[in-house]
C-alpha atoms as a PDB file:
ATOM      1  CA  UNK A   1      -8.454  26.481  -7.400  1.00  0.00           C
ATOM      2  CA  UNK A   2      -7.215  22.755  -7.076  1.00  0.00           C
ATOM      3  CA  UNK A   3      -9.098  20.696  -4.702  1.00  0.00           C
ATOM      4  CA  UNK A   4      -9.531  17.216  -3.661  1.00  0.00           C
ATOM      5  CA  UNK A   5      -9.943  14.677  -0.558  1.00  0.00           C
ATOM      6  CA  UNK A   6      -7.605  12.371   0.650  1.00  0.00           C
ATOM      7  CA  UNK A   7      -9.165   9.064   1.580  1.00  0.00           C
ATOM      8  CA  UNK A   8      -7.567   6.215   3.656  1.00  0.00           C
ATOM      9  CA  UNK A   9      -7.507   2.600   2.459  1.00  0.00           C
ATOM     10  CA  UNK A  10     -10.815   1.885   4.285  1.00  0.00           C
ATOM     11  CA  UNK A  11     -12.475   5.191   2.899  1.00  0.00           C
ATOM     12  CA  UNK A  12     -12.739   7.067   5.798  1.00  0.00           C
ATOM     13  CA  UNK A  13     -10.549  10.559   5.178  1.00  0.00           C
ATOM     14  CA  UNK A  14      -7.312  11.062   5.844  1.00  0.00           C
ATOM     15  CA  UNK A  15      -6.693  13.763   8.057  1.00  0.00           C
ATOM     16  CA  UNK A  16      -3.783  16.188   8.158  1.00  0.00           C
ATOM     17  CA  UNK A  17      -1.694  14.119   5.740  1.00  0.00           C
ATOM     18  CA  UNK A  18       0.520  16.018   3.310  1.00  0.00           C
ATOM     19  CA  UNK A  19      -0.435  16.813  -0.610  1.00  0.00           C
ATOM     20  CA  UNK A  20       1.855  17.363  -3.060  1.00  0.00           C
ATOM     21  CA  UNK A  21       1.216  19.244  -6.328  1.00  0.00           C
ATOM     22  CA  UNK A  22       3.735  19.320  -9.386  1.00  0.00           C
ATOM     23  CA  UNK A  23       3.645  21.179 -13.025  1.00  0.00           C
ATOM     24  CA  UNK A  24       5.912  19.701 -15.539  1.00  0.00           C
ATOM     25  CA  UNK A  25       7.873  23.199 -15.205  1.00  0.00           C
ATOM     26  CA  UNK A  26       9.401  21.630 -11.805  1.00  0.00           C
ATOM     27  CA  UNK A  27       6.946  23.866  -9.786  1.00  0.00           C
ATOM     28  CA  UNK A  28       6.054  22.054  -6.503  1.00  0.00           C
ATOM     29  CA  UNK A  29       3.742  23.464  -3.351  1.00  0.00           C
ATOM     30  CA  UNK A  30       2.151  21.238  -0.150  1.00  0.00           C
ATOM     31  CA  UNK A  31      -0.485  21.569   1.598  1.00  0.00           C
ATOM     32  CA  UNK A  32      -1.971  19.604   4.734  1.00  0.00           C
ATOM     33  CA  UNK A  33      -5.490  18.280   4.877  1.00  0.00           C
ATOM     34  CA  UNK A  34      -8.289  19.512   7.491  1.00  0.00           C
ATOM     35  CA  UNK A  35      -9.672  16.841   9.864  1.00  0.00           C
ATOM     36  CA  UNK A  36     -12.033  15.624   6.694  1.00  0.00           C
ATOM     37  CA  UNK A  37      -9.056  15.223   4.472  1.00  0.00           C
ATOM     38  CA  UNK A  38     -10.006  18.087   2.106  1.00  0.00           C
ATOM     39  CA  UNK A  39      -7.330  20.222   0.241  1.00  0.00           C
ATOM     40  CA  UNK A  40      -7.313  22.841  -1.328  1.00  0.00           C
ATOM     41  CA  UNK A  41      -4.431  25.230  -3.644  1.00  0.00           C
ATOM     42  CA  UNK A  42      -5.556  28.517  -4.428  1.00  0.00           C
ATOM     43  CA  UNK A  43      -4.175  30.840  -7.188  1.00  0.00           C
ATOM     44  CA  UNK A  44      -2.704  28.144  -9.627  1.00  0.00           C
ATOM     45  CA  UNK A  45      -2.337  28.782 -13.326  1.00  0.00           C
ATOM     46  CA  UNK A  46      -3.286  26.770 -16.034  1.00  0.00           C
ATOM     47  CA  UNK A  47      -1.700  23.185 -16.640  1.00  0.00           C
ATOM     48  CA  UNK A  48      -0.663  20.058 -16.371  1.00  0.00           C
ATOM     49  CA  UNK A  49      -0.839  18.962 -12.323  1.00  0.00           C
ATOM     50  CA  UNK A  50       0.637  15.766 -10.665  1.00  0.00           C
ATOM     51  CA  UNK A  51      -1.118  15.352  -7.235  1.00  0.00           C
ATOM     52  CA  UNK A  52       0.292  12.755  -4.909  1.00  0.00           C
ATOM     53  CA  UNK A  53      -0.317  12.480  -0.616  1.00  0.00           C
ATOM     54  CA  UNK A  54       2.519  11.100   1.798  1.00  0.00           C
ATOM     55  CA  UNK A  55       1.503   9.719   5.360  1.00  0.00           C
ATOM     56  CA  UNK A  56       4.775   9.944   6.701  1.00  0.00           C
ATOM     57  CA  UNK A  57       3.193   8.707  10.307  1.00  0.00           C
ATOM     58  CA  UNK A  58       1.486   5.638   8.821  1.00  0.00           C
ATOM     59  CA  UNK A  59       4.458   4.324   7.104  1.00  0.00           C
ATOM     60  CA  UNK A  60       2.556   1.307   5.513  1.00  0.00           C
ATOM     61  CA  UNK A  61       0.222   3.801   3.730  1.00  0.00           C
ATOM     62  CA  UNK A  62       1.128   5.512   0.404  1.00  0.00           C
ATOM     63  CA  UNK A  63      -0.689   6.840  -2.860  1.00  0.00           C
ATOM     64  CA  UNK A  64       0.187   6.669  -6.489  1.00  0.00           C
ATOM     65  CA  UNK A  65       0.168   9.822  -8.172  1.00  0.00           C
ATOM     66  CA  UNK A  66      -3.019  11.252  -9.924  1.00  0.00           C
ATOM     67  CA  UNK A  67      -3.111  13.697 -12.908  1.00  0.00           C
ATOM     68  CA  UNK A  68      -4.992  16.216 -13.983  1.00  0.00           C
ATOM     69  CA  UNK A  69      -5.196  19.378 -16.496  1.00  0.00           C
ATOM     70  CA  UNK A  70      -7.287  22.481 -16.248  1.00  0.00           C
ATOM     71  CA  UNK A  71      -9.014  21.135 -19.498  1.00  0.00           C
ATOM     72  CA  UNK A  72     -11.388  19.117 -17.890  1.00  0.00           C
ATOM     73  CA  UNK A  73     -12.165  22.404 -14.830  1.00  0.00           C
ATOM     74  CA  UNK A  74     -15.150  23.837 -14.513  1.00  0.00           C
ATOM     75  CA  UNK A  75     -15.668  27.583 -13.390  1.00  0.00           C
ATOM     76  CA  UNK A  76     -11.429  27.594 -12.468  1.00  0.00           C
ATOM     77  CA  UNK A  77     -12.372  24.613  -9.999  1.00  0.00           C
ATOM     78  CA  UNK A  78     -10.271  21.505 -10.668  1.00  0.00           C
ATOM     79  CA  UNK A  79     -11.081  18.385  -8.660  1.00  0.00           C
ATOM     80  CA  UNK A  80      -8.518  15.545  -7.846  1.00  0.00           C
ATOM     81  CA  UNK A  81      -9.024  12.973  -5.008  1.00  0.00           C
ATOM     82  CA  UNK A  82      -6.138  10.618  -4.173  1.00  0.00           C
ATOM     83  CA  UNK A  83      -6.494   7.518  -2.296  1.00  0.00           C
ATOM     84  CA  UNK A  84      -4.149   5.983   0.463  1.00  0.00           C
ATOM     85  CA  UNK A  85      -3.372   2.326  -0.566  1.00  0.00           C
ATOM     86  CA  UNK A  86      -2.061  -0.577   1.428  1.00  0.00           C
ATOM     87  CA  UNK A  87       1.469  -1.208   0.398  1.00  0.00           C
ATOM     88  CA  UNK A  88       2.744  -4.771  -0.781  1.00  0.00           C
ATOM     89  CA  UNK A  89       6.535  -4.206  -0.818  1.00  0.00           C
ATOM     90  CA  UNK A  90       8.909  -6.908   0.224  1.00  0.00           C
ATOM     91  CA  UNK A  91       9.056  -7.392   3.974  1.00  0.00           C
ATOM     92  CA  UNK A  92      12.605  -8.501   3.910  1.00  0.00           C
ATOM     93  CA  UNK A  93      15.315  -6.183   3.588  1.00  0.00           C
ATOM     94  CA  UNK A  94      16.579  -5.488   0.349  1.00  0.00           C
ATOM     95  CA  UNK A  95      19.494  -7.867  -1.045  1.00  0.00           C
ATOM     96  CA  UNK A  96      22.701  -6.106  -1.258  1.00  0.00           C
ATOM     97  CA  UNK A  97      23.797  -5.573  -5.202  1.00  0.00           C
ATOM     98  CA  UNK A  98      25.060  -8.483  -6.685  1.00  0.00           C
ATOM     99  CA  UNK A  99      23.309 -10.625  -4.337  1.00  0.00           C
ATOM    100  CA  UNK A 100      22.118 -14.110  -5.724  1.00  0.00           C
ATOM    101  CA  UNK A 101      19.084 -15.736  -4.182  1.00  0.00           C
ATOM    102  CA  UNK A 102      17.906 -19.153  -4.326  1.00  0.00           C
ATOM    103  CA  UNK A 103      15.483 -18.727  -7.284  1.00  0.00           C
ATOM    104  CA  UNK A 104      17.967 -16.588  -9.261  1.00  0.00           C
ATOM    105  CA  UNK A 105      20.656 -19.311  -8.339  1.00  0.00           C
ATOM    106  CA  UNK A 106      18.998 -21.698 -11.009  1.00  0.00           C
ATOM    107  CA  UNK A 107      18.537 -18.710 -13.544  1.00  0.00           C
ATOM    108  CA  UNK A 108      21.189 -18.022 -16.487  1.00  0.00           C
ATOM    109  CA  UNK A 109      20.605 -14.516 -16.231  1.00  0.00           C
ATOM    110  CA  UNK A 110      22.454 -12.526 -18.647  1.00  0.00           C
ATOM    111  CA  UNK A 111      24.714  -9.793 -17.034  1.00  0.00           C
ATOM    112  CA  UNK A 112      23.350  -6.530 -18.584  1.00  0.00           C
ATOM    113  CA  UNK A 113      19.957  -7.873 -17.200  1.00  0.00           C
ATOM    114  CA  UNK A 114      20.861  -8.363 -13.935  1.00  0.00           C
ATOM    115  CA  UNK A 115      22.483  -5.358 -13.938  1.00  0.00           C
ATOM    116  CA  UNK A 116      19.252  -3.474 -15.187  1.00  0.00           C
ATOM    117  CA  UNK A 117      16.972  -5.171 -12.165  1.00  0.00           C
ATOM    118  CA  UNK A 118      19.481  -3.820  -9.926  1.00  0.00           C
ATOM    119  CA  UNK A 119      19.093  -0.296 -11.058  1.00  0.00           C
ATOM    120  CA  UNK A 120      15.667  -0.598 -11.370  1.00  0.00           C
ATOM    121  CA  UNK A 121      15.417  -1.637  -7.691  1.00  0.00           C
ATOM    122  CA  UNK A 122      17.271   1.206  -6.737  1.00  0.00           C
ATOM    123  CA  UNK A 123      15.481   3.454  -8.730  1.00  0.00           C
ATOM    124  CA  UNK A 124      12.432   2.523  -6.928  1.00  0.00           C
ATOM    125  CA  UNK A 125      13.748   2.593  -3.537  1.00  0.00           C
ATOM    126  CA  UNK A 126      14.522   6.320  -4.572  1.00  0.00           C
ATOM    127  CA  UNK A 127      10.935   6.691  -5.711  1.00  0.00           C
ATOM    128  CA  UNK A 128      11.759   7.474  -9.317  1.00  0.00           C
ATOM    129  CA  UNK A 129       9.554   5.714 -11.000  1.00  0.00           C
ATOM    130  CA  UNK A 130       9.665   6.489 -14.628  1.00  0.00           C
ATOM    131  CA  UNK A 131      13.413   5.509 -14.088  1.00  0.00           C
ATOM    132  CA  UNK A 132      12.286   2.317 -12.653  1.00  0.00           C
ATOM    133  CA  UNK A 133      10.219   1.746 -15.389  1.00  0.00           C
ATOM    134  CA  UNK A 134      13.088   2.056 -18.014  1.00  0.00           C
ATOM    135  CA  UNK A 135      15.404  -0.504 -15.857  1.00  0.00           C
ATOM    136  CA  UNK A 136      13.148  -3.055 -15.305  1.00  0.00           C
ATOM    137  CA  UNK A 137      11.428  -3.159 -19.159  1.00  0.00           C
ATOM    138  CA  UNK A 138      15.491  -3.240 -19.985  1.00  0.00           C
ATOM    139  CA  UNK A 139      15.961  -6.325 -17.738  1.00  0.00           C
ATOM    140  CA  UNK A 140      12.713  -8.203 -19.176  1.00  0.00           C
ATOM    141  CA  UNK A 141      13.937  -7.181 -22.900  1.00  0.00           C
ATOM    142  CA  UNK A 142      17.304  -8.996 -22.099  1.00  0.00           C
ATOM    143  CA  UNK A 143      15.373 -12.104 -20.242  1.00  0.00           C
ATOM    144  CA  UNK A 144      12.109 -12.573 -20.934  1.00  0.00           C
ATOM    145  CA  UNK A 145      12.246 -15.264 -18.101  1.00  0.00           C
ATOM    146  CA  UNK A 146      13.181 -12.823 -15.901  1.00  0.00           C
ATOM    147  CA  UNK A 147      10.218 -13.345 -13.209  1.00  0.00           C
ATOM    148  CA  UNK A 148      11.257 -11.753 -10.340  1.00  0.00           C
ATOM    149  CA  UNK A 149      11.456  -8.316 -12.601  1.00  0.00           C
ATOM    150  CA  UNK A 150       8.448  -8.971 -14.020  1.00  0.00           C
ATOM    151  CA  UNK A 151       7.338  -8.626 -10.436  1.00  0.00           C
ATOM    152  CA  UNK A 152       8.469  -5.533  -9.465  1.00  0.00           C
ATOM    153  CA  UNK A 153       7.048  -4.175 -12.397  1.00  0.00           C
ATOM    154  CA  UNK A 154       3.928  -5.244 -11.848  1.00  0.00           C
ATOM    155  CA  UNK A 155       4.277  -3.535  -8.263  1.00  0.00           C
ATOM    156  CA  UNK A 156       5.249  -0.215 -10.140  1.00  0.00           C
ATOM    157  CA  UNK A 157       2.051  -0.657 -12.217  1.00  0.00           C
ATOM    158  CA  UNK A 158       0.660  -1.368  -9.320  1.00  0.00           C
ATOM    159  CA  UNK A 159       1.323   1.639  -7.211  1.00  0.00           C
ATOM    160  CA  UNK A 160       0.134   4.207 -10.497  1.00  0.00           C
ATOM    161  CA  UNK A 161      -3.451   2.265 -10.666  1.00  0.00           C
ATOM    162  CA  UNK A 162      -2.945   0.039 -13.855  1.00  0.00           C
ATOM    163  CA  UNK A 163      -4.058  -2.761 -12.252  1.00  0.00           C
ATOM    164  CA  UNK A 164      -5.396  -5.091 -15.039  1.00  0.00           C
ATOM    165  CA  UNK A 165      -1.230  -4.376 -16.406  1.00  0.00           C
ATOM    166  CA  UNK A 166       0.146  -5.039 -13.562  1.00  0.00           C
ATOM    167  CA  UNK A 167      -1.618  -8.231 -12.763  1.00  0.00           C
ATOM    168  CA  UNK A 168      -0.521  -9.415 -16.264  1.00  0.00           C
ATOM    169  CA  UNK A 169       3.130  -9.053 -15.436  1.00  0.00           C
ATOM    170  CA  UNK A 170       2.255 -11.121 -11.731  1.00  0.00           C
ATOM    171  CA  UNK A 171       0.692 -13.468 -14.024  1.00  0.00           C
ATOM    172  CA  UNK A 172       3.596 -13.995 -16.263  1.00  0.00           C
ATOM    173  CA  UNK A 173       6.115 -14.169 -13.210  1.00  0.00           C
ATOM    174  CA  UNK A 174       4.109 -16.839 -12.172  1.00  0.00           C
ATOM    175  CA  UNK A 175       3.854 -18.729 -15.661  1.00  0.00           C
ATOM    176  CA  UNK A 176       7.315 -18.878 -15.226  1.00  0.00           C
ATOM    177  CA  UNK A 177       7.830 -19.742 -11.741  1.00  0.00           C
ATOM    178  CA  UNK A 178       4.491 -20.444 -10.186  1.00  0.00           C
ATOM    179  CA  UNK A 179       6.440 -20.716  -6.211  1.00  0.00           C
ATOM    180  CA  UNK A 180       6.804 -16.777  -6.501  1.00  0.00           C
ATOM    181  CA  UNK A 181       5.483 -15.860  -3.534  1.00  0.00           C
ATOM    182  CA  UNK A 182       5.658 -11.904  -4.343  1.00  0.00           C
ATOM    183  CA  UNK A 183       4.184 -12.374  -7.514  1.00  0.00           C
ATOM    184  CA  UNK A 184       0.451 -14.301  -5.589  1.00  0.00           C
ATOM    185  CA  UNK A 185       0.960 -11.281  -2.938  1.00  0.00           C
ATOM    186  CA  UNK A 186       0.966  -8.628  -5.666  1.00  0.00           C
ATOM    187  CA  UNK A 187      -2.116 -10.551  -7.430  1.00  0.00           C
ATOM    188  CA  UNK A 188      -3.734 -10.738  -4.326  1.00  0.00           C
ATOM    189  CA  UNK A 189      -3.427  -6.838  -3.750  1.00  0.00           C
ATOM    190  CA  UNK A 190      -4.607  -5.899  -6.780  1.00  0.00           C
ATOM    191  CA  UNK A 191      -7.584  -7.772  -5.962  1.00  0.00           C
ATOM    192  CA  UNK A 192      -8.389  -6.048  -2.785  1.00  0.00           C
ATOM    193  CA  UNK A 193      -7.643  -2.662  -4.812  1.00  0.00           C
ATOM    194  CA  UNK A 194     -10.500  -3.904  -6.635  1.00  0.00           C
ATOM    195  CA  UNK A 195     -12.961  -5.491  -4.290  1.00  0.00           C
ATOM    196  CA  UNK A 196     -12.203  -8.675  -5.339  1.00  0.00           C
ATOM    197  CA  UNK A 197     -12.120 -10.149  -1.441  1.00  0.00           C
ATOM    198  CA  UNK A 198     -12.581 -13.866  -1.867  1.00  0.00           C
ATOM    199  CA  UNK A 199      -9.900 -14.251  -5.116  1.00  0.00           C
ATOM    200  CA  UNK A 200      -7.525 -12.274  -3.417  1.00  0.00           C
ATOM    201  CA  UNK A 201      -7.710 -14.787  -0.126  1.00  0.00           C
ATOM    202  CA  UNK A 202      -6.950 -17.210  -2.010  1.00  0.00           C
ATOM    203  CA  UNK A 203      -3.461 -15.757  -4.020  1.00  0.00           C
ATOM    204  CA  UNK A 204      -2.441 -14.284  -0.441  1.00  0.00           C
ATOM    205  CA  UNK A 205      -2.878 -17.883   1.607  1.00  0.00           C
ATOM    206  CA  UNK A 206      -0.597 -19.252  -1.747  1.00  0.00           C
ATOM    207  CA  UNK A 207       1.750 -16.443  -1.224  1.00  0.00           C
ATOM    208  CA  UNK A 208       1.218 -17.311   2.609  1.00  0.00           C
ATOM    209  CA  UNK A 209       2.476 -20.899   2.407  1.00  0.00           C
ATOM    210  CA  UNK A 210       5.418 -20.526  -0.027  1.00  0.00           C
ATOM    211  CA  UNK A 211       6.840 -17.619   2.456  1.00  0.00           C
ATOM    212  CA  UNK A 212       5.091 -17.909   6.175  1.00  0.00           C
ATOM    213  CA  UNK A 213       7.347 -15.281   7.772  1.00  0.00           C
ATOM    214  CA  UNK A 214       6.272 -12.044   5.565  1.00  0.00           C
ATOM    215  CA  UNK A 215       4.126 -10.086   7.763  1.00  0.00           C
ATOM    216  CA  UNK A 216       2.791  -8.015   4.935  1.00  0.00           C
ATOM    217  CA  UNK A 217       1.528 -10.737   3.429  1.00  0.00           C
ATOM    218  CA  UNK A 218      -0.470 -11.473   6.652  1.00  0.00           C
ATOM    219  CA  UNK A 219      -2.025  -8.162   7.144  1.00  0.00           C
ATOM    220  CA  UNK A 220      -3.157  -8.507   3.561  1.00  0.00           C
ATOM    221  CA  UNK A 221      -4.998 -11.483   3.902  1.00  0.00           C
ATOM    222  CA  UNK A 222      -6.294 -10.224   7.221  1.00  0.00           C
ATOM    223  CA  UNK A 223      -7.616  -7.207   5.721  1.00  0.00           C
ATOM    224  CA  UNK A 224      -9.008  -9.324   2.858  1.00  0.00           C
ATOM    225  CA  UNK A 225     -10.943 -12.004   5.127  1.00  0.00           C
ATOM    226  CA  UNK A 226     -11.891  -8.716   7.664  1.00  0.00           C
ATOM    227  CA  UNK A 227     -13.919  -7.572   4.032  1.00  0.00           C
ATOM    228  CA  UNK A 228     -15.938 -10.486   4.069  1.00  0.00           C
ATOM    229  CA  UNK A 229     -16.885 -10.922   7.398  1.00  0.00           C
ATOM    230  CA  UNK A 230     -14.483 -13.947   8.278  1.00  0.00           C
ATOM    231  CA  UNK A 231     -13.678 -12.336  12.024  1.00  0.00           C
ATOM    232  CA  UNK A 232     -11.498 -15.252  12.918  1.00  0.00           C
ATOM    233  CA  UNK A 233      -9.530 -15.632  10.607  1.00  0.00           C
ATOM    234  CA  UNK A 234      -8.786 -12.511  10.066  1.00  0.00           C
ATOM    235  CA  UNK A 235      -7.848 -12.175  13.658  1.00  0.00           C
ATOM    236  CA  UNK A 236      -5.261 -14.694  13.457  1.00  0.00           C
ATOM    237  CA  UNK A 237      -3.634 -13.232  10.240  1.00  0.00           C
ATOM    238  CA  UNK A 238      -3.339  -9.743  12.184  1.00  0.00           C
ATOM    239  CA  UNK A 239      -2.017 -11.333  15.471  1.00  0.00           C
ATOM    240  CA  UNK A 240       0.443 -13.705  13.638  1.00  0.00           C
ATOM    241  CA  UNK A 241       1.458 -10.569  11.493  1.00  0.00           C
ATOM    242  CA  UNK A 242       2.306  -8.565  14.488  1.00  0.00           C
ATOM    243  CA  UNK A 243       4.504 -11.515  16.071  1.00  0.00           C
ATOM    244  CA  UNK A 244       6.476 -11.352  12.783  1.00  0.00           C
ATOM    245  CA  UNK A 245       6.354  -7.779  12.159  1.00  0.00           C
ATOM    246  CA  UNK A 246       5.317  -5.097  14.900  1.00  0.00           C
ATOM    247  CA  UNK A 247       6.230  -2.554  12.865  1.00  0.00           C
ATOM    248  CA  UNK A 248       5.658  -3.437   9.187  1.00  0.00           C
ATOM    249  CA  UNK A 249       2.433  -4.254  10.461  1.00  0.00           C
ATOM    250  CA  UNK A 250       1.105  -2.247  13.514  1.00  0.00           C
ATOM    251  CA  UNK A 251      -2.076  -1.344  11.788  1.00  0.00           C
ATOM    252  CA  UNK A 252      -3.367  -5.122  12.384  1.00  0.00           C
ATOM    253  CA  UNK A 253      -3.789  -3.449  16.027  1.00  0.00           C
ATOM    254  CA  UNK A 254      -6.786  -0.594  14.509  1.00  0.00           C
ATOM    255  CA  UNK A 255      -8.147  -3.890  12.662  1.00  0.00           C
ATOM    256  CA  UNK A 256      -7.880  -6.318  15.656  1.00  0.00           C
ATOM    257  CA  UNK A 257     -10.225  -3.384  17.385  1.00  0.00           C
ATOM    258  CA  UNK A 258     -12.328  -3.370  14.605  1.00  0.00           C
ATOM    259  CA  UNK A 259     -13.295  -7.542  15.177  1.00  0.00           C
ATOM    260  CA  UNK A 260     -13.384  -6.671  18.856  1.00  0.00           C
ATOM    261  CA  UNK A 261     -15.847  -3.987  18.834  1.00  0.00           C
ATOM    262  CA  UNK A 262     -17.684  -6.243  16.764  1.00  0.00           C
ATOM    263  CA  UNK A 263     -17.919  -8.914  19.643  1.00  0.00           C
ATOM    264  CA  UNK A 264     -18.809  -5.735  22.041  1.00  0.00           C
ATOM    265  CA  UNK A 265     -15.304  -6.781  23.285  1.00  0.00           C
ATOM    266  CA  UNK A 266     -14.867  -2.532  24.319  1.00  0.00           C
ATOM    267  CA  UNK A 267     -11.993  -2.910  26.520  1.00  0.00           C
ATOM    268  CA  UNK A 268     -10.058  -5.037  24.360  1.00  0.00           C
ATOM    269  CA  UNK A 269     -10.812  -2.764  21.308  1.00  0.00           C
ATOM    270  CA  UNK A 270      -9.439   0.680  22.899  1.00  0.00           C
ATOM    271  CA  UNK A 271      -6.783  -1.370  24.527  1.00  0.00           C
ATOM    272  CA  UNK A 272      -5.749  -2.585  20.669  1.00  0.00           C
ATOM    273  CA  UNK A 273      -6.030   1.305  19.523  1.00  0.00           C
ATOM    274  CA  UNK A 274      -4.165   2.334  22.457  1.00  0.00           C
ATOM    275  CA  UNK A 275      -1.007  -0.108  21.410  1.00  0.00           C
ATOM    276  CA  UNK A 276      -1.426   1.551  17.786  1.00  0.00           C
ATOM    277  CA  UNK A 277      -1.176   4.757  18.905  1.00  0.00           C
ATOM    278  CA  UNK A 278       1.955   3.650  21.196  1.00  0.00           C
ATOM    279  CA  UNK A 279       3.752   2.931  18.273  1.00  0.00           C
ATOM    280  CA  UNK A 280       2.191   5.589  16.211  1.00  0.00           C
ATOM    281  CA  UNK A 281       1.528   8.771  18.663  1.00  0.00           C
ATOM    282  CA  UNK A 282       1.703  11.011  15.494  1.00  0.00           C
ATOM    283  CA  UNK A 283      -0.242   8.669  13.041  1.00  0.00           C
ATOM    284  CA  UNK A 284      -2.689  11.223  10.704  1.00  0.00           C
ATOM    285  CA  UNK A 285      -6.069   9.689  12.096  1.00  0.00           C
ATOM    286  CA  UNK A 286      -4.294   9.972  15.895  1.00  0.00           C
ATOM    287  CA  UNK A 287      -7.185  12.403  16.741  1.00  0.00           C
ATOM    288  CA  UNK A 288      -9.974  10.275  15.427  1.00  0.00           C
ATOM    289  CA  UNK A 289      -8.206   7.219  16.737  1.00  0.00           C
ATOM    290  CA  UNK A 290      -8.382   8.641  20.048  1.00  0.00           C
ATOM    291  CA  UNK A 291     -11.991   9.450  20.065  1.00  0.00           C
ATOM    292  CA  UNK A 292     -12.659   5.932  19.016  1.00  0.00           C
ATOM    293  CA  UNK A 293     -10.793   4.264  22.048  1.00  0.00           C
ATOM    294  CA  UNK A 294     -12.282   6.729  24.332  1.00  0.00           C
ATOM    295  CA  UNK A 295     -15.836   5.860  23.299  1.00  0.00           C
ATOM    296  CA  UNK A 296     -15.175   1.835  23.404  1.00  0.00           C
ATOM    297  CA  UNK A 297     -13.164   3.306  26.863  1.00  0.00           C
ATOM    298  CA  UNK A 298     -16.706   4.265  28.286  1.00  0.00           C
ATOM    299  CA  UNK A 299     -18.657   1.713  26.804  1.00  0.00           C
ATOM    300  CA  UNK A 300     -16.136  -1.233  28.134  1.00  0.00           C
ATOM    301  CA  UNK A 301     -17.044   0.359  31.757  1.00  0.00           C
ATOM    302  CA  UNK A 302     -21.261   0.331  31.485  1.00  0.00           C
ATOM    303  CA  UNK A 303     -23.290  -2.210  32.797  1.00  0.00           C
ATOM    304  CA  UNK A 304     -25.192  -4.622  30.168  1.00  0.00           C
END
C-alpha cells in the first residue's frame, strides 16, 4: 500500500483534492483524499512512484511532484506526503511568441536563445517540465545574460523543492538586472517555502515597487507579514491584491478572515469566507470553510 496526506499551504489538510500516482512504465491511477487529506492506493507492485496532488478548485494552489521507491517501505507500507504550495507565476498574461518586452528590448539576444525561452515557456505552460528544463538550460547556454530565463528556471526549481538552486538562478537574474521584479518575487517565495518571513518581506515589497499592479505579488507579501503577526499590513496587501486581481487572488478573502477573527471582528470574518466561497463554491476545504463562517456566524450574533 501507498499512502500519504495532502497538506495545504498553511498545514491544515487538504480535503478531497485529487492524487496522482505514476511508474516510469506510463502506469497512472487517482485517488481523492478523505476530509483529513489522507490517501491511500492499495495493491501496487514494486517500483519507482511519482506522487503529485491537483486542486483544480483552488486554482492558485499546486504541488511539485514527490518520489518514492518501495526500497525505503516498511512491511509493503510506503509513505509519501505532498504539500500544496502557493504559486508565484506571472500575473500577466503570457506574451505572444516573438514578443519583445521592454527589458529584452535592450538585450542582444541571440536567435536560437530566444527561440529556446520560447519553447521552454511553452513547455511549462503544458506542464512538461523536464522539457522545460532542456529549453531553458539551452537558452542560458546560448546567453548567459539571459535573466529573464534564468528566472523561469528558478521557478521550475522552484515548483520540484530545490530551493537553495532555484534561488541561485533568482540571484543571478538579479546580478544581471537587479529591476527584475519576478526574479525578488521568486526569492521572496522561496523564503516563505522556508519560513524565512521577515527576508522574504523584504524581496516581495522590492518586487512590489518595481511592478505595483501584480496581485500575486501582493498576496505573497500578505501571507508573509500575516506569518509574523503584522495584521495591518497584511490586510492592506490582501485588499489591494483583490482590487487588482479577484481572481488570481481570492484566497486574500480566507486570510482577510483570518486578521478579522483575530480582532473578534465575527461578522466581518464569515462575511470574508462567504465572498471566498462565492467565487469558489467547489473549493476542496468548501466543507471546512463553511463550518468556519458558521461558527464566526454565531459568535458575530452573541452578546459580549
Amino acid at each position: 500500500m501507498i499512502f500519504g496526506r495532502v497538506s495545504l499551504p498553511d498545514g491544515q489538510p487538504a480535503a478531497r483534492v485529487r492524487v496522482f500516482i505514476e511508474t516510469t512504465n506510463g502506469l497512472k491511477r487517482d485517488v481523492l483524499t478523505d476530509q483529513e487529506g489522507n490517501y491511500e492506493f492499495r495493491g501496487m507492485s514494486a517500483g519507482r512512484y511519482r506522487v503529485y496532488a491537483t486542486n483544480p478548485d483552488v486554482p492558485e494552489q499546486f504541488s511539485e511532484p514527490a518520489e518514492s521507491d518501495t526500497t525505503r517501505s516498511f512491511a509493503n507500507r510506503l509513505q509519501i506526503n505532498v504539500y500544496l504550495r502557493l504559486p508565484m507565476h506571472s500575473d500577466k498574461k503570457e506574451a505572444k511568441p516573438g514578443t519583445i518586452n521592454v527589458a529584452e528590448a535592450t538585450q542582444n539576444i541571440p536567435k536560437d536563445a530566444r527561440k529556446a525561452y520560447e519553447q521552454g515557456l511553452k513547455f511549462h505552460r503544458e506542464n512538461r517540465p523536464q522539457q522545460a528544463m532542456e529549453q531553458f538550460n539551452k537558452a542560458i547556454e546560448l546567453f548567459p545574460a539571459y535573466f529573464q530565463a534564468l528566472t523561469e528556471r528558478g521557478s521550475l526549481l522552484m515548483q520540484h523543492n530545490n530551493l537553495a538552486e532555484s534561488e541561485l538562478d533568482f540571484v543571478r537574474a538579479l546580478q544581471i538586472n537587479d529591476k527584475y521584479a519576478p526574479a525578488y518575487r521568486g526569492i521572496g517565495y522561496c523564503q516563505i517555502q522556508q519560513k524565512q518571513f521577515q527576508a522574504a518581506v523584504s524581496n516581495l515589497e522590492k518586487s512590489f515597487v518595481l511592478d505595483p499592479n501584480a496581485p500575486m505579488t501582493l498576496l505573497l507579501l500578505g501571507y508573509a507579514n500575516l506569518s509574523l503577526n503584522r495584521y495591518e499590513e497584511a490586510r492592506q496587501c490582501f485588499q489591494q491584491a483583490l482590487k487588482l486581481g479577484a481572481d488570481t487572488a481570492a484566497r486574500a478573502h480566507v486570510y482577510l478572515a483570518e486578521i478579522y477573527a483575530h480582532e473578534q471582528k465575527f461578522k466581518e470574518a464569515a462575511d470574508s469566507i462567504a465572498a471566498y466561497l462565492k467565487a469558489n463554491p467547489n473549493a476542496a476545504d468548501a466543507a471546512n470553510l463553511r463550518k468556519m463562517e458558521a461558527d464566526w456566524r454565531q459568535r458575530s450574533t452573541q452578546k459580549p
